[in-house]
Protein backbone atom coordinates (compact mmCIF):
# COMPACT_ATOMS: atom_id res chain seq x y z
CA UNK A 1 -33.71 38.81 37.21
CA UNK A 2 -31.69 36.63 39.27
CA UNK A 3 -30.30 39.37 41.98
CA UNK A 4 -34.21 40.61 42.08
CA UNK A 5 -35.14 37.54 43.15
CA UNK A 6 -32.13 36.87 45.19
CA UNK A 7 -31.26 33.97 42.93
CA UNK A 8 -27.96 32.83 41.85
CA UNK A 9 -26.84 33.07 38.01
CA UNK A 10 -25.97 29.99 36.28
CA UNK A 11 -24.43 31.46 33.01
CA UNK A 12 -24.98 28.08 30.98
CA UNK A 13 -25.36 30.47 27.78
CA UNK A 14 -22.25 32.49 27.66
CA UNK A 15 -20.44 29.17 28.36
CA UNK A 16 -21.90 27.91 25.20
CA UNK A 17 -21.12 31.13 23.06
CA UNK A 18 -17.74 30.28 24.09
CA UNK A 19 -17.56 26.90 23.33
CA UNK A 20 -19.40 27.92 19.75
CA UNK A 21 -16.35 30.36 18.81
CA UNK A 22 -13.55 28.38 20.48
CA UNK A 23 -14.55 25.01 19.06
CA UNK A 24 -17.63 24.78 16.46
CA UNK A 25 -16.33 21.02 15.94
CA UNK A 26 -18.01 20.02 19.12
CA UNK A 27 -21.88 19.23 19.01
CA UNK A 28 -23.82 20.79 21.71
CA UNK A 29 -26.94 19.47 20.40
CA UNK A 30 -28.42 16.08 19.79
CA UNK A 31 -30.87 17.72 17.60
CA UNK A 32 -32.11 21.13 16.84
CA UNK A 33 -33.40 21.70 20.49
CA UNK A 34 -32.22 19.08 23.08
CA UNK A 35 -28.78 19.31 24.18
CA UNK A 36 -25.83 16.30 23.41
CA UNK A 37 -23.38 15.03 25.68
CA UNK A 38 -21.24 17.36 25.56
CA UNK A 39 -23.62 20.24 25.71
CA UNK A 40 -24.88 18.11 28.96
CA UNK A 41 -21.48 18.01 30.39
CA UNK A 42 -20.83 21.81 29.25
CA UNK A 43 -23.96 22.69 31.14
CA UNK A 44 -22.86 20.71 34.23
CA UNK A 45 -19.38 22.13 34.62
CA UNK A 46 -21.04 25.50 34.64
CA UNK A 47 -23.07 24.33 37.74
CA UNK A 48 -20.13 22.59 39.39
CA UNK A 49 -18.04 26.03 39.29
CA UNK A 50 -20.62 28.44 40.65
CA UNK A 51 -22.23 25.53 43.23
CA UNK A 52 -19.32 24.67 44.42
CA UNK A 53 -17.17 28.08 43.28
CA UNK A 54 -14.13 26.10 42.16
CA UNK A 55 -13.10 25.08 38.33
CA UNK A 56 -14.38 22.24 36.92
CA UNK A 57 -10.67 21.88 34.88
CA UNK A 58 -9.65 18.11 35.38
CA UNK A 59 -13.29 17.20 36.59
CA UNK A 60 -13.60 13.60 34.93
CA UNK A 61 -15.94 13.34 31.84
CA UNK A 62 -17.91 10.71 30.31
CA UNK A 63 -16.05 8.04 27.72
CA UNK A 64 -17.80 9.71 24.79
CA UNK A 65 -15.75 12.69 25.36
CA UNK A 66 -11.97 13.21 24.06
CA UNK A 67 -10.12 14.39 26.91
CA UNK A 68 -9.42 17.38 24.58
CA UNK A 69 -12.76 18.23 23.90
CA UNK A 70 -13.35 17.72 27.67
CA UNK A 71 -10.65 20.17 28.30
CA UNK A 72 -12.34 22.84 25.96
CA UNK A 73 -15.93 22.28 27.99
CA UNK A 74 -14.19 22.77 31.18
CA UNK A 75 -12.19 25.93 30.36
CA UNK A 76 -15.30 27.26 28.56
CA UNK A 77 -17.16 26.33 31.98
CA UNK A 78 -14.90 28.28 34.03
CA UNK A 79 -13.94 31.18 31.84
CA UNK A 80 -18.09 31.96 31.82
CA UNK A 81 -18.18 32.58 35.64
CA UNK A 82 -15.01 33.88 36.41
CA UNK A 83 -13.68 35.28 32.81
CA UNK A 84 -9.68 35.64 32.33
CA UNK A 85 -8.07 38.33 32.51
């Protein structure tokens, strides 16, 4: 949909499959629809690294975050627009 509309593909989802399978311990939800903090901040990284086409890996976080946890959003964030290899 988003290349027949000339739009640009913010793949939010597949960073949160990622995050789901890497690290179930993190909440992405705040309840059964709306998302936590750290789905927030998962959400943003993925629009920091296709806006600005650059990882979001060592982008600060908010306090509620453990920089590990922080570390997992990011790399989830980055591996969902450009995956590794």
């Amino acid at each position: 949909m988003a290349s027949e509309n000339n739009g640009v593909l913010v793949p939010v989802g597949p960073a949160w499959e990622l995050v789901r399978a890497r690290a179930p311990s993190i909440e992405l939800y705040s309840d059964q629809i709306h998302p936590s903090k750290a789905g927030t901040y998962l959400a943003a990284c993925v629009f920091y690294a296709v806006l600005f086409g650059d990882t979001p890996v060592g982008l600060p976080h908010p306090p509620e975050l453990t920089d590990a946890d922080a570390l997992i959003l990011q790399q989830a964030a980055a591996d969902a627009v450009v995956p590794r290899t």
